[in-house]
Protein backbone atom coordinates (compact mmCIF):
# COMPACT_ATOMS: atom_id res chain seq x y z
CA UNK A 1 -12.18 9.67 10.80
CA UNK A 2 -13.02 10.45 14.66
CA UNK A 3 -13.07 6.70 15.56
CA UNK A 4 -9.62 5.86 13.31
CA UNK A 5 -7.46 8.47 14.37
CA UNK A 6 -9.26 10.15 17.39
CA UNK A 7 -8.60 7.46 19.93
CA UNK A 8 -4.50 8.13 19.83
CA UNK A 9 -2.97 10.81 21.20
CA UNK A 10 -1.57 13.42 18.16
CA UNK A 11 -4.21 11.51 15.84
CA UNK A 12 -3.86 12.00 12.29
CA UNK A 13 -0.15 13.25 13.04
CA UNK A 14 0.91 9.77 13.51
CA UNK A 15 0.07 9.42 10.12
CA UNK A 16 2.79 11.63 8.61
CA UNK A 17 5.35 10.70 11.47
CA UNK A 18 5.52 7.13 10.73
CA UNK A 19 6.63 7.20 7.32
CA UNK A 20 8.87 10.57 7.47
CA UNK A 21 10.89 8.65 10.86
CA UNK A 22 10.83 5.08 8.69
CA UNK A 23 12.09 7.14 5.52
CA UNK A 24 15.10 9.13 7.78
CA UNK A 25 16.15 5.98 9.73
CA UNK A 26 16.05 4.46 5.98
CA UNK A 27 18.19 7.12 4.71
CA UNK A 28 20.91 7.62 7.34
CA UNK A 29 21.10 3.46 7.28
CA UNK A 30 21.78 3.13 3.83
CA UNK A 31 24.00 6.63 3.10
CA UNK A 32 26.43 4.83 5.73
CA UNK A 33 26.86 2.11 3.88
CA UNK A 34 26.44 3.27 0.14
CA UNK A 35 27.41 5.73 -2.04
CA UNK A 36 24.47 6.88 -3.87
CA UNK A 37 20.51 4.56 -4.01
CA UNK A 38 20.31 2.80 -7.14
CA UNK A 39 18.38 6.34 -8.73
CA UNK A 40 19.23 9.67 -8.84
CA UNK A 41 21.66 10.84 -5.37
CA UNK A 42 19.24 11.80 -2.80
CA UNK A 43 18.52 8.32 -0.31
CA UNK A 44 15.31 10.40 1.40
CA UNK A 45 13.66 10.54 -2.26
CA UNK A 46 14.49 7.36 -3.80
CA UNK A 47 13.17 5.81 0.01
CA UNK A 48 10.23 8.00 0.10
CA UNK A 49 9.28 6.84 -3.49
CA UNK A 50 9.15 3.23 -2.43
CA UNK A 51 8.24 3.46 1.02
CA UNK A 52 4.72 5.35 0.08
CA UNK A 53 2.98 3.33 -2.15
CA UNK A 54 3.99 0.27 -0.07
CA UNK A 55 2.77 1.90 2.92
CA UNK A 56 -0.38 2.81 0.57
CA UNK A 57 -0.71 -0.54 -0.37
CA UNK A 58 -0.23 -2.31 3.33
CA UNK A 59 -2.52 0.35 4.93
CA UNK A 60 -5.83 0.62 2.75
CA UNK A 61 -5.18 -3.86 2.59
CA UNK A 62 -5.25 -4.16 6.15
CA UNK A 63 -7.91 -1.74 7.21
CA UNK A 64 -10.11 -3.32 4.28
CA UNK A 65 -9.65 -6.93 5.84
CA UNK A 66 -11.21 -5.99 9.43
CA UNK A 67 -14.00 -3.85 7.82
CA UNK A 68 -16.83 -6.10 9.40
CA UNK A 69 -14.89 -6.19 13.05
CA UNK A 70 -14.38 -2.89 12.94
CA UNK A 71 -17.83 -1.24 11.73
CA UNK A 72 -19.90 -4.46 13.34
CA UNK A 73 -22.02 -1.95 15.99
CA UNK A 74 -22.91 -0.04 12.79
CA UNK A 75 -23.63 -3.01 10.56
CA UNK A 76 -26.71 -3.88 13.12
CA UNK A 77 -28.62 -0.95 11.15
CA UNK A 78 -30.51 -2.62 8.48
CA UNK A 79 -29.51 0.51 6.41
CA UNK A 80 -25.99 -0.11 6.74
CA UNK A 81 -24.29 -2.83 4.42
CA UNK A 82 -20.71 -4.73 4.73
CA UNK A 83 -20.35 -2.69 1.23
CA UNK A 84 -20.65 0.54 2.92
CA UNK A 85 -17.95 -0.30 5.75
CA UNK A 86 -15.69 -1.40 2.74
CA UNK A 87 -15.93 1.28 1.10
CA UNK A 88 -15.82 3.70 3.68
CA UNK A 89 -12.51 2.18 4.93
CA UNK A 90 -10.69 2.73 1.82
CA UNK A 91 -12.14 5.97 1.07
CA UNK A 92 -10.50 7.20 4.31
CA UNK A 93 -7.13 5.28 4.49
CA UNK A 94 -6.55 6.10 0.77
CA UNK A 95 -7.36 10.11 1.14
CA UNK A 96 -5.35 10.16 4.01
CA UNK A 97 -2.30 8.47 2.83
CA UNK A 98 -2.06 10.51 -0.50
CA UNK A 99 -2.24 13.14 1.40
CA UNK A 100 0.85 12.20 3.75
CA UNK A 101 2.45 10.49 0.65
CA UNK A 102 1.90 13.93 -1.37
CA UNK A 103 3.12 16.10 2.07
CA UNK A 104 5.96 13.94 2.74
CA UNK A 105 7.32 13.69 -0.91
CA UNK A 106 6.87 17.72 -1.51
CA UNK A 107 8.85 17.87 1.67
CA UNK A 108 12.10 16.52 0.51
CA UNK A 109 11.78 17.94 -2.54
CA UNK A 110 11.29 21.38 -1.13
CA UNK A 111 14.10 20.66 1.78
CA UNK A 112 16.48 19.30 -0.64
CA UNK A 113 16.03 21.53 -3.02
CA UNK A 114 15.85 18.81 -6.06
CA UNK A 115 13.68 19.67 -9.18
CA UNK A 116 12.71 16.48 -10.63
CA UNK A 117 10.78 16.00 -13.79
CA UNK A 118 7.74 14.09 -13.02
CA UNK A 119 5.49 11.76 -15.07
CA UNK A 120 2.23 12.34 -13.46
CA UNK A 121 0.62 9.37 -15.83
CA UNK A 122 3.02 7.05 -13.70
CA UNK A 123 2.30 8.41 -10.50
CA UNK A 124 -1.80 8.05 -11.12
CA UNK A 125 -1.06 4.67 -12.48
CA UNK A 126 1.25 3.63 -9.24
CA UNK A 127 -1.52 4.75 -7.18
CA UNK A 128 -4.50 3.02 -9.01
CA UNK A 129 -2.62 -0.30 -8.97
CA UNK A 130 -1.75 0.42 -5.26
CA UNK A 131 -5.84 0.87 -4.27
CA UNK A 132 -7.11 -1.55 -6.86
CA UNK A 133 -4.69 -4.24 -5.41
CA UNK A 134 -5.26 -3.12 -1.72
CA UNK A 135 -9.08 -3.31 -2.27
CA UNK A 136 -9.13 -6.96 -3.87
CA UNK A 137 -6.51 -8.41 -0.72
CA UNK A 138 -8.50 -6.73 1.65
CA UNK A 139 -11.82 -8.23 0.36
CA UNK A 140 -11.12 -11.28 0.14
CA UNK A 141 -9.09 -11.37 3.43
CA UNK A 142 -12.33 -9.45 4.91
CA UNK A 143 -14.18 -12.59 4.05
CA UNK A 144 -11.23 -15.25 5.29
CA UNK A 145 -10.44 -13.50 9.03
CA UNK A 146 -14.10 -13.08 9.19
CA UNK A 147 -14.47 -17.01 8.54
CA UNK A 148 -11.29 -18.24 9.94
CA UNK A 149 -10.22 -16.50 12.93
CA UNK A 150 -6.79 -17.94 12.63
CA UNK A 151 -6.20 -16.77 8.80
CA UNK A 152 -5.44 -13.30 10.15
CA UNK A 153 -2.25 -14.64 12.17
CA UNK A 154 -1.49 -16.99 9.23
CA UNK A 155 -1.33 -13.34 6.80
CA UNK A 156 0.64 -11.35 9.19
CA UNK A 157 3.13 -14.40 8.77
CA UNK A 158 2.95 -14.29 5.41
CA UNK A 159 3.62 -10.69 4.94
CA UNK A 160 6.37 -10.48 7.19
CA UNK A 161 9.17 -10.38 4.38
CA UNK A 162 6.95 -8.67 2.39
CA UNK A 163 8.48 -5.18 2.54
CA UNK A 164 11.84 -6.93 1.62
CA UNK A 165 10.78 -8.50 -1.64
CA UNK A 166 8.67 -5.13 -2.83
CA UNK A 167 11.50 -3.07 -4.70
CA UNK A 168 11.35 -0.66 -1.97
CA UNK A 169 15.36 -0.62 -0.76
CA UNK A 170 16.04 -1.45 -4.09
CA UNK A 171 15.01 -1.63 -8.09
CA UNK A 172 14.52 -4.65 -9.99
CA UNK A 173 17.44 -4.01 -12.08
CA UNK A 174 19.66 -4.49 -9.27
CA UNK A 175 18.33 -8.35 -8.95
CA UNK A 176 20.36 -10.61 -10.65
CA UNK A 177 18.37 -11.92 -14.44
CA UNK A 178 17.25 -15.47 -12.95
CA UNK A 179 15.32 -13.86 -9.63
CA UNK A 180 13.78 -10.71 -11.23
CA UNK A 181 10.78 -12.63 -13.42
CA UNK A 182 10.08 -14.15 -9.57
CA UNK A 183 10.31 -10.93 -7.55
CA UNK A 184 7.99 -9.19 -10.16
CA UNK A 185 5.14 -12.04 -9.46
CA UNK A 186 4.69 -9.76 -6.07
CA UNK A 187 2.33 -7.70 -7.58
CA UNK A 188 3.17 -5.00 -5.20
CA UNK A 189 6.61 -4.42 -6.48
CA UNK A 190 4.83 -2.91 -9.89
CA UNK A 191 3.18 -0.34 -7.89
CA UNK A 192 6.46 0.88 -5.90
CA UNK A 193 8.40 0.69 -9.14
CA UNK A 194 6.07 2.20 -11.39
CA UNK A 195 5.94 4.80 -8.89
CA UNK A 196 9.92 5.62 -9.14
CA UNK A 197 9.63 6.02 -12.95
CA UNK A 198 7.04 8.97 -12.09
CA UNK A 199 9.87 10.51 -10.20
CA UNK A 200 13.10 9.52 -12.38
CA UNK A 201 12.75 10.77 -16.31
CA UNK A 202 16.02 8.34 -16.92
CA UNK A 203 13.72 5.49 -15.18
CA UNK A 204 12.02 3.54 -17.95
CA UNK A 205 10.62 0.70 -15.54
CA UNK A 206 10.23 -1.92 -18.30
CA UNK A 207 9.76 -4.64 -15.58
CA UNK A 208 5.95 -3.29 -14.62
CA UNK A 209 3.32 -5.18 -15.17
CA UNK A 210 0.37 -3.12 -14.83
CA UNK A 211 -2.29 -5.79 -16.57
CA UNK A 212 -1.26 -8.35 -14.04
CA UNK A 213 -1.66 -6.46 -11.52
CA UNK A 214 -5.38 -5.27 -12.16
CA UNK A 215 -5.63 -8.75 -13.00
CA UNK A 216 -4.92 -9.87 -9.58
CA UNK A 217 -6.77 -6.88 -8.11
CA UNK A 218 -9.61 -7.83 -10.04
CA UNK A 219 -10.18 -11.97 -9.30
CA UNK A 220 -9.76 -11.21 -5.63
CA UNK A 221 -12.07 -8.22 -5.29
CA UNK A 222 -14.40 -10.70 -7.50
CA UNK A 223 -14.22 -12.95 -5.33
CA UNK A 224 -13.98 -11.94 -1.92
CA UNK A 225 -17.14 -9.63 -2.73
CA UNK A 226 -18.95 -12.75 -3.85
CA UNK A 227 -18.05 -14.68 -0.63
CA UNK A 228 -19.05 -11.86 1.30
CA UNK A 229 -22.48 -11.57 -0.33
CA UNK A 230 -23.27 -15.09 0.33
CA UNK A 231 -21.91 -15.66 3.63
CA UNK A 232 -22.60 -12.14 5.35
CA UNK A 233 -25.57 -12.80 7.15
CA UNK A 234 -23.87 -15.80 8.71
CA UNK A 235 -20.65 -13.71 10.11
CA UNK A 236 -23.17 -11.27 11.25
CA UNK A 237 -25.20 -13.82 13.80
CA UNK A 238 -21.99 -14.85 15.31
């Protein structure tokens, strides 16, 4: 905790600014322009909904996949294991973001004064696909930037339109029939829709696919660990 948010000035407040100045700018944007979001009539809400597990997702993914950089001083103690660092970086980076995603959402309710009926079995399950997913793309890209020094530049490429095809401004309804079976193969736009039907009782989100997303989650956790196991001793002695 002291070496992830102690180095920055205001610390672990950065952590619940970022997403509460992302989810206003959102909101003022898009109330300019639109009526009402595609839920409910509250844009802070139907942003914050979308904008938390993706940030869930993008934060626990990344700090996952520079696990080894990050802990290598430690990682010199025989009793310390690549495991360990994993699992120590998403222990921390998901705590901390439920804990901004739970402050920031209890916010607007409570500021707003709305009094929605939520389906806490859909909120659990947005957040278990969010970590399970984050978990298996940061092992396995823990294993590929450790290997490939260029894959990490390659990703952040990659994941550039990411936040655009996630469901996050938007809900797949809204995408016209012949797109939405292709924006739904981004796992991540399960997890940020599955976590708007824990927040709208109207919101049946039929679209989720929560098998193929633990799928995914699975084969790459799977995978990455197994690369790690066999090759860790090797991106330790450079």
């Amino acid at each position: 905790m002291e070496s992830s948010y102690g180095r920055s000035p205001g610390g672990y407040l950065w952590a619940l600014i970022e997403p509460v100045a992302a989810i206003a700018l959102m909101s003022v944007v898009f109330e300019l322009i639109f009526r009402a979001p595609s839920l409910g009539s509250n844009f802070p809400l139907f942003f914050a909904t979308g904008f938390m597990p993706f940030l869930l997702y993008m934060t626990v993914s990344q700090t996952t996949s520079t696990a080894i950089r990050y802990s290598r001083p430690l990682l010199e103690y025989p009793a310390v294991t690549f495991l360990d660092a994993l699992v120590a970086r998403v222990a921390l980076n998901t705590l901390t973001n439920l804990v901004v995603s739970a402050l920031v959402l209890w916010g607007i309710v409570l500021i707003y004064r709305l009094n929605p009926i939520l389906d806490w079995s859909a909120i659990f399950l947005s957040m278990a696909m969010g970590v399970s997913l984050a978990f298996g793309v940061g092992t396995m890209n823990c294993y590929l930037i450790s290997q490939f020094q260029i894959w990490e530049r390659v990703w952040a490429v990659l994941n550039r339109p990411l936040f655009l095809v996630s469901a996050v401004l938007f809900i797949p309804e809204d995408v016209p029939t012949q797109y939405r079976d292709i924006l739904m193969l981004n796992p991540v736009a399960s997890v940020v829709t599955e976590m708007r039907k824990g927040f709208y009782a109207t919101y049946e989100a039929v679209h989720v696919r929560p098998l193929y997303v633990f799928s995914v989650a699975g084969v790459l956790a799977t995978l990455g660990l197994f690369l790690l196991i066999r090759n860790h001793k090797q991106i330790m002695e450079r």
